[in-house]
Protein backbone atom coordinates (compact mmCIF):
# COMPACT_ATOMS: atom_id res chain seq x y z
CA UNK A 1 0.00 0.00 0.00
CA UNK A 2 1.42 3.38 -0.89
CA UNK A 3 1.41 6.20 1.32
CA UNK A 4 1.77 9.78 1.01
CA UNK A 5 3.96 12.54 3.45
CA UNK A 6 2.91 15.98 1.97
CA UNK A 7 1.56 17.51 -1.14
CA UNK A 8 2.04 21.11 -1.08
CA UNK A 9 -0.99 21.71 -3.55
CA UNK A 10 -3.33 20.71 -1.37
CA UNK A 11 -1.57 21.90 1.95
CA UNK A 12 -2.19 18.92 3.75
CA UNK A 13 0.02 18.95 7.44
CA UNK A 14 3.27 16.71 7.43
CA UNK A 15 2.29 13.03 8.95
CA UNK A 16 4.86 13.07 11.72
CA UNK A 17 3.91 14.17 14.87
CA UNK A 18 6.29 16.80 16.49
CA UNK A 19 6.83 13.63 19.17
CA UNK A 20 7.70 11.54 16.12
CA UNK A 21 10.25 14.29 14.90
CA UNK A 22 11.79 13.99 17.95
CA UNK A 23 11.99 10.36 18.06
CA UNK A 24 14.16 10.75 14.66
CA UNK A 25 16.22 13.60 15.52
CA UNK A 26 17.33 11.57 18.93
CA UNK A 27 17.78 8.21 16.68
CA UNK A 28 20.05 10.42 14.15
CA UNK A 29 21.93 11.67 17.06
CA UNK A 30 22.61 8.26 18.79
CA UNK A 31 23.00 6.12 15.57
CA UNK A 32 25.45 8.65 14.07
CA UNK A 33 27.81 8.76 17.96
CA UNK A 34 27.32 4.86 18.85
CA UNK A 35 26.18 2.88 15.87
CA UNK A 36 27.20 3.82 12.89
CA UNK A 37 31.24 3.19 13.71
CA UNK A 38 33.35 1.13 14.53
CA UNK A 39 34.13 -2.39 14.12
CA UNK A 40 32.08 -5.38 13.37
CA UNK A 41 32.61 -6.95 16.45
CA UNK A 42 30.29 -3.92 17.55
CA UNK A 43 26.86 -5.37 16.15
CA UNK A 44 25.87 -6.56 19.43
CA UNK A 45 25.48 -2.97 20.51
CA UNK A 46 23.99 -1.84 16.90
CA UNK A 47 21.36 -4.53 17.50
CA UNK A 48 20.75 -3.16 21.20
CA UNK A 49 20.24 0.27 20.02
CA UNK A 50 17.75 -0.85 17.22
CA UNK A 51 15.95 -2.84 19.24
CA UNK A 52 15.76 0.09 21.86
CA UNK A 53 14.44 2.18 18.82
CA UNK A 54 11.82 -0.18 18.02
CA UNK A 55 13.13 -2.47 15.43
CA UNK A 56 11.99 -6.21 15.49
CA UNK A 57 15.70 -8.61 15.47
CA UNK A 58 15.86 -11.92 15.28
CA UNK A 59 19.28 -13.34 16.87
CA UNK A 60 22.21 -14.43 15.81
CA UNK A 61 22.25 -10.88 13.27
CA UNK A 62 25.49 -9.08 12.40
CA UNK A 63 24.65 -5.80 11.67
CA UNK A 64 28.19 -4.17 10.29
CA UNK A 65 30.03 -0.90 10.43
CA UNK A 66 28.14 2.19 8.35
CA UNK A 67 24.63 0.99 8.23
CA UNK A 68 22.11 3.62 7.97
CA UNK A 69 18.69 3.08 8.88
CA UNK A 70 16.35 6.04 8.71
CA UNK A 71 13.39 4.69 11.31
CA UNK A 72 14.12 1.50 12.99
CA UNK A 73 10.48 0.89 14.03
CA UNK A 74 9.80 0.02 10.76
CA UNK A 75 12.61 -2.48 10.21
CA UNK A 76 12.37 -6.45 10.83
CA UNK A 77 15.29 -8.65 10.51
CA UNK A 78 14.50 -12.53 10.70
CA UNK A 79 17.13 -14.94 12.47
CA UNK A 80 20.45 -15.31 11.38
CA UNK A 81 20.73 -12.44 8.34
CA UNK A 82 23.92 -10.84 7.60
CA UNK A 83 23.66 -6.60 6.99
CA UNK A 84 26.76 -6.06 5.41
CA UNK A 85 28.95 -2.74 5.70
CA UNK A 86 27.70 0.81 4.31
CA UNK A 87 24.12 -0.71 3.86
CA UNK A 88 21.36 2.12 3.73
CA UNK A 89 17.86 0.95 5.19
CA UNK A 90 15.60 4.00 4.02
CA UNK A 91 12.64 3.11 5.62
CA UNK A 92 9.50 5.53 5.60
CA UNK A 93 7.78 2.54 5.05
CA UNK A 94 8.25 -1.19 6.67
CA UNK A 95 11.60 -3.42 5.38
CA UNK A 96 11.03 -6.73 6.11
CA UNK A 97 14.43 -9.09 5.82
CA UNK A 98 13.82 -12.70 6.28
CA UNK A 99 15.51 -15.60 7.97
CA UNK A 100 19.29 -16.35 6.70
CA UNK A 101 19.87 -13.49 4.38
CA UNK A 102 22.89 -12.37 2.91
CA UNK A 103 22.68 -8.38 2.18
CA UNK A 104 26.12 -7.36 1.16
CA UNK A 105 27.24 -3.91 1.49
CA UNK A 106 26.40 -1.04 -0.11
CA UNK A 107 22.88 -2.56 -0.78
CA UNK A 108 20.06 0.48 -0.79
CA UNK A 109 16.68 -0.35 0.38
CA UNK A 110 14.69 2.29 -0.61
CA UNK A 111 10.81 2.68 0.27
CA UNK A 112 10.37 6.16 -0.45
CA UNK A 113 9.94 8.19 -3.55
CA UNK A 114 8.22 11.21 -5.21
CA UNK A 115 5.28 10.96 -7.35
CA UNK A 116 6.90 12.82 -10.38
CA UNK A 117 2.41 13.16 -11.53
CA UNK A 118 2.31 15.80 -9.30
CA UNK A 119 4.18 19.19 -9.78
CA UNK A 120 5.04 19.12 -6.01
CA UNK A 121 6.61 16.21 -6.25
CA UNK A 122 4.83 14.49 -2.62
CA UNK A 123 6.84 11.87 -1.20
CA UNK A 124 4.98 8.54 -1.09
CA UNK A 125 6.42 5.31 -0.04
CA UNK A 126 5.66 1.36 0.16
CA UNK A 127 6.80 -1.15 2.17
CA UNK A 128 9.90 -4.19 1.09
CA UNK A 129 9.83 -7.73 1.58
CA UNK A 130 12.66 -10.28 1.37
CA UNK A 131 11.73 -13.63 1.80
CA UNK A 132 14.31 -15.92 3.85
CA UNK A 133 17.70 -17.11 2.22
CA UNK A 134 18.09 -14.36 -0.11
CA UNK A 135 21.23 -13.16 -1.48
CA UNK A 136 21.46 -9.21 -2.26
CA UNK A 137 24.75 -8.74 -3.79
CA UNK A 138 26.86 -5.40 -3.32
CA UNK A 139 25.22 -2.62 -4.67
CA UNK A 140 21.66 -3.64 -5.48
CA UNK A 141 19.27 -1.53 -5.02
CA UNK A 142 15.74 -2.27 -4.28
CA UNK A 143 12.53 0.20 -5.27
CA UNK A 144 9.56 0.92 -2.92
CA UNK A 145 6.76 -1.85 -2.83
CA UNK A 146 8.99 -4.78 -4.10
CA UNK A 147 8.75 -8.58 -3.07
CA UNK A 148 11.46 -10.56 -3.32
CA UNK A 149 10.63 -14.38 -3.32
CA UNK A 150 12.76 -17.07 -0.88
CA UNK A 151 16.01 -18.26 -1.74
CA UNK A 152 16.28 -15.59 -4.34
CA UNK A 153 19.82 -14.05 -5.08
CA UNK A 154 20.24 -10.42 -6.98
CA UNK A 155 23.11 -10.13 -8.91
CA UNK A 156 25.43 -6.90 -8.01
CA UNK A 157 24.85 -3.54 -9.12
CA UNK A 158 20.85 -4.77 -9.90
CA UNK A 159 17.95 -2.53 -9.74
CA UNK A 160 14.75 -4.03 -8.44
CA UNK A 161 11.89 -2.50 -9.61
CA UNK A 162 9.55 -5.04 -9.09
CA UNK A 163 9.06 -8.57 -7.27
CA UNK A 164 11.36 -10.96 -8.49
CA UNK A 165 10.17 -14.69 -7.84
CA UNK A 166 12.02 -17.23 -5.51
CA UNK A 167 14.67 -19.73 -6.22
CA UNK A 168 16.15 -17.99 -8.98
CA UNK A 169 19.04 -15.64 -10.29
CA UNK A 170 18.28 -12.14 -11.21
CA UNK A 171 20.28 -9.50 -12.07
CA UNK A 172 20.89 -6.12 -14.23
CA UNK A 173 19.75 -2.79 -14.57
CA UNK A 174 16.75 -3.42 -14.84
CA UNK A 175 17.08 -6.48 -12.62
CA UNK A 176 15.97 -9.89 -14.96
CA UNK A 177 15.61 -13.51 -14.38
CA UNK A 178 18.90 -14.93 -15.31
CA UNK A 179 18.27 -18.63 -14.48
CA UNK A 180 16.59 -20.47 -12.26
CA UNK A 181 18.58 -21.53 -8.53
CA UNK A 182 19.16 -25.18 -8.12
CA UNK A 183 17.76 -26.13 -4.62
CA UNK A 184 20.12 -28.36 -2.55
């Protein structure tokens, strides 16, 4: 489901509550001093601080050096997924990682855009899903509203602009089935 922030022709008030803006400005603040740096032995304490912002972690999750993740409550991360270094979470709307995922760094998910129909350009958004045991290779980057099936893998570089099915190779800009995956 897409939602909308603003659209300046019809004056509508910004969604956030000033409590809300708050709750971003302090997560900026601690992310950027605590969580952002350091080593990757640190990803206990990443995890802690994401949890204590509302994010839903399943264990055994590395979460590496440079990650950026715009609002944590709407991030879930199933059991034993890998967030590679310099990944950017931009999250207006839910990002949901499965189970044993592999999302190497540099990977953008991206749930918010503009809708270029309107001359004020609004910012709408819509939510990500990656099924478990996928395989986002450095780079990718994946497009508001996307599903990405189980098992899938994305080939580096790729842009996802739409849901790619499950057990299969994909890859390119824009991202295409390559092949299907064997299953073990």
């Amino acid at each position: 489901m897409k939602h909308e922030a603003l659209d300046l022709k019809t004056n509508r008030r910004h969604p956030w509550s000033l409590g809300q803006k708050l709750r971003r400005a302090c997560w900026i603040l601690i992310w950027g001093l605590l969580g952002r740096p350091g080593l990757r032995a640190f990803s206990p304490l990443r995890i802690l601080l994401l949890r204590l912002f509302g994010a839903r972690i399943g264990e055994g999750v590395l979460v590496c050096a440079g990650v950026k993740v715009l609002m944590p409550w709407n991030l879930v991360i199933g059991n034993y997924t890998a967030i590679g270094e310099g990944v950017e979470i931009y999250n207006y709307g839910q990002v949901h990682i499965g189970k044993n995922c592999c999302v190497s760094q540099r990977v953008w998910l991206c749930t918010g855009t503009h809708d270029y129909k309107l001359p004020s350009f609004p910012l709408i958004w819509d939510d990500i899903h990656v099924g478990d045991g996928v395989w986002l290779a450095a780079e990718s980057f994946v497009a508001p509203g996307v599903t990405i099936g189980d098992s899938a893998v994305v080939g580096a570089r790729s842009v996802v602009t739409r849901d790619l099915e499950g057990w299969s190779v994909h890859a390119g800009n824009p991202c295409v089935l390559i092949k299907p995956r064997p299953r073990a």
